[in-house]
PDB file of N, CA and C in Angstrom:
ATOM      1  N   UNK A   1      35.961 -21.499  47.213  1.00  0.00           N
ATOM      2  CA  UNK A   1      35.080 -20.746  46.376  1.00  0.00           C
ATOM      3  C   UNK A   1      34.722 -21.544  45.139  1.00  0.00           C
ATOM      4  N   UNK A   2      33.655 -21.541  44.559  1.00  0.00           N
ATOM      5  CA  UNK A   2      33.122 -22.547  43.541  1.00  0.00           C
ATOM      6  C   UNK A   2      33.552 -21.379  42.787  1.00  0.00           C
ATOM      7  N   UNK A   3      33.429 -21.944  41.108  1.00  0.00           N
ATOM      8  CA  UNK A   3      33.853 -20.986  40.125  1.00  0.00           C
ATOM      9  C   UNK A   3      32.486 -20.587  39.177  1.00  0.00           C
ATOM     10  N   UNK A   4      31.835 -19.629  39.364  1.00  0.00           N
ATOM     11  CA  UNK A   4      31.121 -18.576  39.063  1.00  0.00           C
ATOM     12  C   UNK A   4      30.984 -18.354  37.815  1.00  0.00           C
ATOM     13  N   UNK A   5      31.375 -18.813  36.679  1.00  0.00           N
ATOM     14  CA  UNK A   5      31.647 -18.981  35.498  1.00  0.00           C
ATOM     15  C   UNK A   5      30.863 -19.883  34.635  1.00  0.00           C
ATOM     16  N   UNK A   6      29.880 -19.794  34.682  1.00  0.00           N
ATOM     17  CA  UNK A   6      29.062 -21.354  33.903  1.00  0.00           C
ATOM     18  C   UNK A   6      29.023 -20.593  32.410  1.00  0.00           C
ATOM     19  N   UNK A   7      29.061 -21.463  31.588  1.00  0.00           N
ATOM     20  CA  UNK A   7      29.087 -21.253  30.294  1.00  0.00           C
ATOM     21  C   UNK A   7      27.849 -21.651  29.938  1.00  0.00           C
ATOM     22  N   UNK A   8      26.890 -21.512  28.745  1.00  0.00           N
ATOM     23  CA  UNK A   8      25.901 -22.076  28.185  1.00  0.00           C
ATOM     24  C   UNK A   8      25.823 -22.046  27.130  1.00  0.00           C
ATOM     25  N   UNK A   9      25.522 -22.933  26.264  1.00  0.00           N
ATOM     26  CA  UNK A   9      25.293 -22.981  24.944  1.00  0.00           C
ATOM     27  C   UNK A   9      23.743 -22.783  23.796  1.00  0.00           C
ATOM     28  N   UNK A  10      22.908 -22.645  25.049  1.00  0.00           N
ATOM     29  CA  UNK A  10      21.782 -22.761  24.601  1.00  0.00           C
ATOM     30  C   UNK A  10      21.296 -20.839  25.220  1.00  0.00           C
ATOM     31  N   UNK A  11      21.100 -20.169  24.167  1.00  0.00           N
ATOM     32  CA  UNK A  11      20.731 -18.878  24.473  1.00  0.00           C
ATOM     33  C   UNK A  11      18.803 -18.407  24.244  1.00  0.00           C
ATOM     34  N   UNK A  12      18.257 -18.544  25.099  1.00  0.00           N
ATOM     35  CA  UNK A  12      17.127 -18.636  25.199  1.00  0.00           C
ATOM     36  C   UNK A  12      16.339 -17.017  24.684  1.00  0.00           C
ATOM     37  N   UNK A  13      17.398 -15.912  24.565  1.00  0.00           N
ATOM     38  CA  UNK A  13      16.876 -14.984  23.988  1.00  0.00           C
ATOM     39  C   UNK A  13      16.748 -15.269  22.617  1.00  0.00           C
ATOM     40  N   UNK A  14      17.905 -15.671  21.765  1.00  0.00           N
ATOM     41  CA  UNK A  14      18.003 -15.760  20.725  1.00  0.00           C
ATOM     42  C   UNK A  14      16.639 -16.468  19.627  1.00  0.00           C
ATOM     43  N   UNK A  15      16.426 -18.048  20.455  1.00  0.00           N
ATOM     44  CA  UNK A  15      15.114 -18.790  20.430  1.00  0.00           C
ATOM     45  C   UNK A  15      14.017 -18.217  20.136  1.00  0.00           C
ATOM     46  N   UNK A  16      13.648 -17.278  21.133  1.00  0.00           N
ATOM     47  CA  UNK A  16      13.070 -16.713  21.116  1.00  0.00           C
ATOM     48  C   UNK A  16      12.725 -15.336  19.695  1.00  0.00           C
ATOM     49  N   UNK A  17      13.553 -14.465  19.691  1.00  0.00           N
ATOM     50  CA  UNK A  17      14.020 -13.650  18.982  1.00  0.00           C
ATOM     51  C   UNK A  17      13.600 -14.368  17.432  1.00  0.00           C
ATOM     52  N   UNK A  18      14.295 -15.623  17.305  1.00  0.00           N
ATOM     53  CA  UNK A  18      13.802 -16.631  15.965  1.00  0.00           C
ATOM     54  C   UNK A  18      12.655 -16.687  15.623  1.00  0.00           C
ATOM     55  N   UNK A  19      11.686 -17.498  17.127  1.00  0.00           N
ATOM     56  CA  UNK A  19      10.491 -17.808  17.255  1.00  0.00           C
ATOM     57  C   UNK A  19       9.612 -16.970  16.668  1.00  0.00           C
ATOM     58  N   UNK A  20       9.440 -15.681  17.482  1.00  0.00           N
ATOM     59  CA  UNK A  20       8.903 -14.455  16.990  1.00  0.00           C
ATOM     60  C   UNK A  20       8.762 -13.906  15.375  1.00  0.00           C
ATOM     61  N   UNK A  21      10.198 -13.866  15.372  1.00  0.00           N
ATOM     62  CA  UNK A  21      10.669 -13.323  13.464  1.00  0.00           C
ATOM     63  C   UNK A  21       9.739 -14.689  12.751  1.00  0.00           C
ATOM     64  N   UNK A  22       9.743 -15.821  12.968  1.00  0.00           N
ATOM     65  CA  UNK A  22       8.961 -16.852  12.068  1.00  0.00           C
ATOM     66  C   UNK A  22       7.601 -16.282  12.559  1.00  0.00           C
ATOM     67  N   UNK A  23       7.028 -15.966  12.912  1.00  0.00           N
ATOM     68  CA  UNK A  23       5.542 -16.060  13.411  1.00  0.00           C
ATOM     69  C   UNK A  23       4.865 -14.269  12.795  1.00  0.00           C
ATOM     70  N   UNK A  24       5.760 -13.468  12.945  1.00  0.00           N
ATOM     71  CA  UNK A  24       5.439 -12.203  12.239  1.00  0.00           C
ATOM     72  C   UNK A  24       5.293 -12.429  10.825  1.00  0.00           C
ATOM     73  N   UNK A  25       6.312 -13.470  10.496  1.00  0.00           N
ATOM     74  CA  UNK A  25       6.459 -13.547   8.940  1.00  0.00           C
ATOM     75  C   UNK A  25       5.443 -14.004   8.199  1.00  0.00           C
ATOM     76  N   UNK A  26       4.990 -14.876   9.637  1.00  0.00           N
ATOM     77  CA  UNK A  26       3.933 -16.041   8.694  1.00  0.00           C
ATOM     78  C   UNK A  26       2.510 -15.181   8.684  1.00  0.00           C
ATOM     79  N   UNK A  27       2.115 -14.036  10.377  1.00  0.00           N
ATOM     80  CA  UNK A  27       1.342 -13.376   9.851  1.00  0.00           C
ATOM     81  C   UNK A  27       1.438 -11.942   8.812  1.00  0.00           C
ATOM     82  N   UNK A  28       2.272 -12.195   8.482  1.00  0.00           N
ATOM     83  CA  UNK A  28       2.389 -10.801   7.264  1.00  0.00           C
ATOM     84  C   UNK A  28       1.993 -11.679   6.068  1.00  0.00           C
ATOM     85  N   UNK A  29       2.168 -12.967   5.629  1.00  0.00           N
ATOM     86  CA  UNK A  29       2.027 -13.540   4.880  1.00  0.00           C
ATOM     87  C   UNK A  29       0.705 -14.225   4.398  1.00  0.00           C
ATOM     88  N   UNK A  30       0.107 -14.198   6.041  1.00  0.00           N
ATOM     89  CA  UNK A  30      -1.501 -14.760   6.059  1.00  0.00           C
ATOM     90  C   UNK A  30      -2.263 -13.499   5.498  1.00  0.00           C
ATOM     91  N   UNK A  31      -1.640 -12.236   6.006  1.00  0.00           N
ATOM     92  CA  UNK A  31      -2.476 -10.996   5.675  1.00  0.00           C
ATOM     93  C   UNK A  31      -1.999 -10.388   4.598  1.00  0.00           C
ATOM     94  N   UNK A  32      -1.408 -10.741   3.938  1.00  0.00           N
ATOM     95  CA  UNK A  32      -1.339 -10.180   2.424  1.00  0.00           C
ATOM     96  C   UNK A  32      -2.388 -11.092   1.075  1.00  0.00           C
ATOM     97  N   UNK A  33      -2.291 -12.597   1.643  1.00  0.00           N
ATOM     98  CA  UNK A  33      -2.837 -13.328   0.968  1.00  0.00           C
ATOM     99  C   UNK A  33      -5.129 -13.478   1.299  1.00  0.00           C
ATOM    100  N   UNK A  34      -4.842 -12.423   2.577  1.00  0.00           N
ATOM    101  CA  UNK A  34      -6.361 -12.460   2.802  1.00  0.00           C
ATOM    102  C   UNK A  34      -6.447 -11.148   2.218  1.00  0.00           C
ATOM    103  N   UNK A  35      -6.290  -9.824   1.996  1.00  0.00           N
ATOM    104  CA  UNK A  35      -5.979  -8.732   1.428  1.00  0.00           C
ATOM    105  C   UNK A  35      -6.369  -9.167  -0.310  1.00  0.00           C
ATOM    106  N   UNK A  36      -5.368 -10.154  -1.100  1.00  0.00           N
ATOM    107  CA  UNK A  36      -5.418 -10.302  -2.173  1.00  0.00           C
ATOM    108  C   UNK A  36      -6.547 -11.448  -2.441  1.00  0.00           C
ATOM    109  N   UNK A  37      -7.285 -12.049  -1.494  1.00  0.00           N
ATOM    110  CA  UNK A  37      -8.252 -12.808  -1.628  1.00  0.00           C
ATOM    111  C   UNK A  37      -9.856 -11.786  -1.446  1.00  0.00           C
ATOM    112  N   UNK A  38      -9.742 -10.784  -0.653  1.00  0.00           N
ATOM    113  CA  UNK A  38     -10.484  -9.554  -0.657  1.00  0.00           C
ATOM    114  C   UNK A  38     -11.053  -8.932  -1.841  1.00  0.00           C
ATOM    115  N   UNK A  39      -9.973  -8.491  -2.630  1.00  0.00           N
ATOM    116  CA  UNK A  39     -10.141  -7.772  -3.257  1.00  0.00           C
ATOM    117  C   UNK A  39     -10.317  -8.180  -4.705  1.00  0.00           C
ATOM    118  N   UNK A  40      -9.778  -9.201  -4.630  1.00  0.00           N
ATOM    119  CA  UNK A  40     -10.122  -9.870  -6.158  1.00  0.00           C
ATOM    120  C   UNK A  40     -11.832 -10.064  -6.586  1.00  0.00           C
ATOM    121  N   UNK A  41     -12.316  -9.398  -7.734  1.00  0.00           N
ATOM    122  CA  UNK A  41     -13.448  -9.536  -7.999  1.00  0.00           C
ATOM    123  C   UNK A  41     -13.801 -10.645  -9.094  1.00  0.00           C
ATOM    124  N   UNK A  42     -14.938 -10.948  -9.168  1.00  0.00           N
ATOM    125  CA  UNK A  42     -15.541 -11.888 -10.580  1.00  0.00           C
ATOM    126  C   UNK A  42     -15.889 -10.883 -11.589  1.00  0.00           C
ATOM    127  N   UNK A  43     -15.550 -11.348 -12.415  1.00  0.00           N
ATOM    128  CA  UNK A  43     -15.722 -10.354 -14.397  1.00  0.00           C
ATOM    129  C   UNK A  43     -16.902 -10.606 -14.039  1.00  0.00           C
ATOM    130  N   UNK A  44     -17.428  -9.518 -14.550  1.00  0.00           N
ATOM    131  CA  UNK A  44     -19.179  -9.234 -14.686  1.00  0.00           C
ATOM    132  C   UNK A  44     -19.624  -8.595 -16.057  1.00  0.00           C
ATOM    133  N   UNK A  45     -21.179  -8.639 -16.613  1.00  0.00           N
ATOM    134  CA  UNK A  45     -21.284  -8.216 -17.826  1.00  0.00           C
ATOM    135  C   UNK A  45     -20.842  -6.642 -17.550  1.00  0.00           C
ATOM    136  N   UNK A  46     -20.652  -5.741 -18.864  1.00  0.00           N
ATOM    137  CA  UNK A  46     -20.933  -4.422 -18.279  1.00  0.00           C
ATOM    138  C   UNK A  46     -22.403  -4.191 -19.199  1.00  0.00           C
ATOM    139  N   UNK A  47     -23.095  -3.452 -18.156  1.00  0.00           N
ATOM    140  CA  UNK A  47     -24.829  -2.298 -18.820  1.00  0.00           C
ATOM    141  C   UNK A  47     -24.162  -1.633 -20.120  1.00  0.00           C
ATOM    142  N   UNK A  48     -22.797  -0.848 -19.988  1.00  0.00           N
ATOM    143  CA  UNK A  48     -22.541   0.072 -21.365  1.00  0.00           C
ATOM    144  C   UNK A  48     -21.927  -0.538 -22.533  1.00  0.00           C
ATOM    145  N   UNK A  49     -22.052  -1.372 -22.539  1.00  0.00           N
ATOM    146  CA  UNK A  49     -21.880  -2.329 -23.842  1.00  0.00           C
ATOM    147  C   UNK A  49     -23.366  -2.874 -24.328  1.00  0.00           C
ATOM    148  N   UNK A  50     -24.014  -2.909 -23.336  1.00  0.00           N
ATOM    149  CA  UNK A  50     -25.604  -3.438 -23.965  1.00  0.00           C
ATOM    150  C   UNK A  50     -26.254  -2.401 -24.251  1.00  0.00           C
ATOM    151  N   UNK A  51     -25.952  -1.008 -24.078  1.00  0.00           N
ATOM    152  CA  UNK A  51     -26.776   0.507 -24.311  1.00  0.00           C
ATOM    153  C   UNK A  51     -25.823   0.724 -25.438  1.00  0.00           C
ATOM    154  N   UNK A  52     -24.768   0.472 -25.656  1.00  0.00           N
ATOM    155  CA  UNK A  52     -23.822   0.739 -26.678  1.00  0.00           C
ATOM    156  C   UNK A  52     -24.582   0.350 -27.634  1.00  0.00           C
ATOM    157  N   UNK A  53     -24.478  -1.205 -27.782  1.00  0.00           N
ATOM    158  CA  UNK A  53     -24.269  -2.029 -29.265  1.00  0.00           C
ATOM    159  C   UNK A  53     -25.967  -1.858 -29.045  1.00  0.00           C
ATOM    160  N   UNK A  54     -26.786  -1.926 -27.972  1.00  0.00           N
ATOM    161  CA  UNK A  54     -28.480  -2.194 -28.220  1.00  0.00           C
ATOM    162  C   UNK A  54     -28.853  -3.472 -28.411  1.00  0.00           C
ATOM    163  N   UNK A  55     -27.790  -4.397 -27.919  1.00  0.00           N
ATOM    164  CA  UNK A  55     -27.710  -5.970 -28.044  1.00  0.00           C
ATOM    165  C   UNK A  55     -28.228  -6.268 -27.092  1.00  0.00           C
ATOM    166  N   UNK A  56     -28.765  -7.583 -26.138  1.00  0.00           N
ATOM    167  CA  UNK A  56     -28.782  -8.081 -25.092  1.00  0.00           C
ATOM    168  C   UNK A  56     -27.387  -8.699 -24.674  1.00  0.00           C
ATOM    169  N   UNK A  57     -27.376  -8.852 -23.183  1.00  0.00           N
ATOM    170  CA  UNK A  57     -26.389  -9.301 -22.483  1.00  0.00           C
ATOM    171  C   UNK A  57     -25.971 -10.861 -23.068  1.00  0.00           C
ATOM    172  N   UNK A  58     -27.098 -12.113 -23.354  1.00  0.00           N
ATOM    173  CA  UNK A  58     -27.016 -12.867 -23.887  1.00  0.00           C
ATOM    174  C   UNK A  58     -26.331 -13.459 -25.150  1.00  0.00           C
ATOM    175  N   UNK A  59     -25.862 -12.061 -26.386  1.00  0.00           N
ATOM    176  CA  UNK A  59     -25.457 -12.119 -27.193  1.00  0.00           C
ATOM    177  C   UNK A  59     -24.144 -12.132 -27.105  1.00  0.00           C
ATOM    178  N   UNK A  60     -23.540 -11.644 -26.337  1.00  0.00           N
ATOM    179  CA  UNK A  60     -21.732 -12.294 -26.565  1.00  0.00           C
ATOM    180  C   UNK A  60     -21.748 -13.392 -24.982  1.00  0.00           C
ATOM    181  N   UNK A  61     -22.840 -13.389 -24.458  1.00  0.00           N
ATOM    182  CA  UNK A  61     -22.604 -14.249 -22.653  1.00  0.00           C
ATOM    183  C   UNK A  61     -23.386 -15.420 -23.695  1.00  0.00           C
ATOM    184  N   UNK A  62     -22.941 -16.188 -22.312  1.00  0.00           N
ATOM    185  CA  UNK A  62     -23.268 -17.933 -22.417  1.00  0.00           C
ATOM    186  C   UNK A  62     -24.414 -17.787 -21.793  1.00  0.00           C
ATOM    187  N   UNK A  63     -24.640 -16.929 -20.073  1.00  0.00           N
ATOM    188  CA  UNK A  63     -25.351 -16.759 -19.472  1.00  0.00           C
ATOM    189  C   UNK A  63     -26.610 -15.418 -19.707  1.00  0.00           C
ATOM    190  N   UNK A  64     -27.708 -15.660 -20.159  1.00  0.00           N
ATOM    191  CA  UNK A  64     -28.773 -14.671 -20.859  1.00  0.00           C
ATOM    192  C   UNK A  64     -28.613 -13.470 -19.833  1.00  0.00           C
ATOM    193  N   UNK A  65     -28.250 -13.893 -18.410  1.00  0.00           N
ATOM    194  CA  UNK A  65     -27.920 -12.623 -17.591  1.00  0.00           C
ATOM    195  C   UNK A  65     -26.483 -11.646 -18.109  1.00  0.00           C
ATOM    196  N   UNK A  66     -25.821 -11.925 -18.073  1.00  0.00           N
ATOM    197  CA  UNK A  66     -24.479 -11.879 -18.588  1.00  0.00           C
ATOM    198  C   UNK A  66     -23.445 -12.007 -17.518  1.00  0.00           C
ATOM    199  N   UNK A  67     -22.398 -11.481 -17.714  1.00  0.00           N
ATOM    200  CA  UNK A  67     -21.241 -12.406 -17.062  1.00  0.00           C
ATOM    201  C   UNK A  67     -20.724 -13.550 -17.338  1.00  0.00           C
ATOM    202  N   UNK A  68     -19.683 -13.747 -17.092  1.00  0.00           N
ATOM    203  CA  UNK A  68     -19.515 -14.957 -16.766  1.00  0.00           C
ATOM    204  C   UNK A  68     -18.560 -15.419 -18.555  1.00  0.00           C
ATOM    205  N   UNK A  69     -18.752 -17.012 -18.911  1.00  0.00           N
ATOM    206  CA  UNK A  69     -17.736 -17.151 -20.380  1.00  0.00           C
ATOM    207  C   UNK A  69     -18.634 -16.329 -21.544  1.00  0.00           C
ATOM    208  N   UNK A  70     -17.699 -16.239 -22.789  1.00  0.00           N
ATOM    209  CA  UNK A  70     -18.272 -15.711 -23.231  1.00  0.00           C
ATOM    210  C   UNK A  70     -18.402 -16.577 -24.562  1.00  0.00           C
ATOM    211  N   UNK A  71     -19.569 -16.003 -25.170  1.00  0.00           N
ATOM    212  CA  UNK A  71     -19.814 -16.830 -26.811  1.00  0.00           C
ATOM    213  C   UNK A  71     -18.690 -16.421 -28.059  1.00  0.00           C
ATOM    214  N   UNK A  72     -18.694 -16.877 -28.859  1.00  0.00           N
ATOM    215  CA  UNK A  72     -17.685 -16.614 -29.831  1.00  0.00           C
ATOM    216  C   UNK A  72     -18.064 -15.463 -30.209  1.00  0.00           C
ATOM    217  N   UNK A  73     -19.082 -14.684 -30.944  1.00  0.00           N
ATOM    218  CA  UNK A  73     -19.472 -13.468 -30.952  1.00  0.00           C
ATOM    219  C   UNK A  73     -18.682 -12.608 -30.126  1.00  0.00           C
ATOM    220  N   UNK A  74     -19.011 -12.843 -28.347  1.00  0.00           N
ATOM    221  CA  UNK A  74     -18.584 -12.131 -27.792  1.00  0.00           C
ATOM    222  C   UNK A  74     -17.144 -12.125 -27.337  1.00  0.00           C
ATOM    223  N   UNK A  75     -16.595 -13.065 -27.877  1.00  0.00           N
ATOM    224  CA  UNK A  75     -14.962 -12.902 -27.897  1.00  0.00           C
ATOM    225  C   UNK A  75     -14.256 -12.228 -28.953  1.00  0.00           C
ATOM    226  N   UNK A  76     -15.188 -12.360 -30.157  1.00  0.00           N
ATOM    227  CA  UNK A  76     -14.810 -11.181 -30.952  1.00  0.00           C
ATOM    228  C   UNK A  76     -15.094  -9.878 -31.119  1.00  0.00           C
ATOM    229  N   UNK A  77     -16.242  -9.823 -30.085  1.00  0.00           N
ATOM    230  CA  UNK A  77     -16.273  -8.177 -29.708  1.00  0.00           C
ATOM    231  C   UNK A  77     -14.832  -7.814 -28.907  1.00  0.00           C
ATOM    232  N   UNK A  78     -14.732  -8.414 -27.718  1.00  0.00           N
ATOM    233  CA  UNK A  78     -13.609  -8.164 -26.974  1.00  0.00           C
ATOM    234  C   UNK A  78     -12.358  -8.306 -27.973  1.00  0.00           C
ATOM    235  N   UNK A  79     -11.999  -9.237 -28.633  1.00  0.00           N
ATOM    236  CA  UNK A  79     -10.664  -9.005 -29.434  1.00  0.00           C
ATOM    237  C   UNK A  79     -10.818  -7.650 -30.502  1.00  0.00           C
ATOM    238  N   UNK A  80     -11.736  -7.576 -30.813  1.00  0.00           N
ATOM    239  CA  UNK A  80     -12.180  -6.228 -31.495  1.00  0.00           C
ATOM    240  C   UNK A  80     -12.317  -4.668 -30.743  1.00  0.00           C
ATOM    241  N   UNK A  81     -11.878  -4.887 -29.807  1.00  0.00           N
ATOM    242  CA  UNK A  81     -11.530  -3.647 -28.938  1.00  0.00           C
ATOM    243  C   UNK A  81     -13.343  -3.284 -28.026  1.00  0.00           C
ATOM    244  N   UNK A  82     -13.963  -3.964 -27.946  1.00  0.00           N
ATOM    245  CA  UNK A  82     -15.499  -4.005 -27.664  1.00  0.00           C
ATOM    246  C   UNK A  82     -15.894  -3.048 -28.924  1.00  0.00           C
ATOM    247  N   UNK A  83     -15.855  -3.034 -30.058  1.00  0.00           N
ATOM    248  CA  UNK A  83     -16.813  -2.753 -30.897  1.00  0.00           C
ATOM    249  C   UNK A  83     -17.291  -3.155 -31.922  1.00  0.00           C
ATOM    250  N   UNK A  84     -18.042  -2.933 -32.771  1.00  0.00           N
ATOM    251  CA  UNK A  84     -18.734  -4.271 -33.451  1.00  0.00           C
ATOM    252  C   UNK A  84     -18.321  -3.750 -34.959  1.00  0.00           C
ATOM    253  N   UNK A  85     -18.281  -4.262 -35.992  1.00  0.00           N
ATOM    254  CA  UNK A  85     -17.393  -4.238 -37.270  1.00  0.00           C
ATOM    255  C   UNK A  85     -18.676  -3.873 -38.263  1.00  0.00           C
TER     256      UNK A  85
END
């Protein structure tokens, strides 16, 4: 009778089991970072600051549209709580 007993050292569920857990991880990780790439917006001028003050957008923006950096003026509106002194 041969002996029926083989031992192995290499467990191919386990591999596996690993394989998997790395690959869920990495897509939970792809989809949180496309999620937070989603949703992130660009600062834009706001309309109720230009109906507010009766200024143009141009006057605290760099850009005459608005948005975007702002002029020294308009950094001291913003450090000024957006209102004008």
């Amino acid at each position: 009778m041969q002996n029926m007993n083989r031992t192995s050292t290499a467990k191919p569920t386990t591999t596996v089991a690993v394989f998997g857990g790395v690959v869920g991880l990495m897509a939970i990780i792809v989809l949180a970072a496309g999620v937070l790439v989603v949703s992130a917006r660009q600062a834009s001028a706001k309309p109720e600051f230009a109906a507010q003050t009766k200024l143009p957008c141009g006057q605290c923006h760099q850009n005459p549209a608005g948005g975007g950096a702002l002029k020294p003026f308009g950094q001291k509106f913003k450090a000024n709580g957006f209102k004008l002194k």
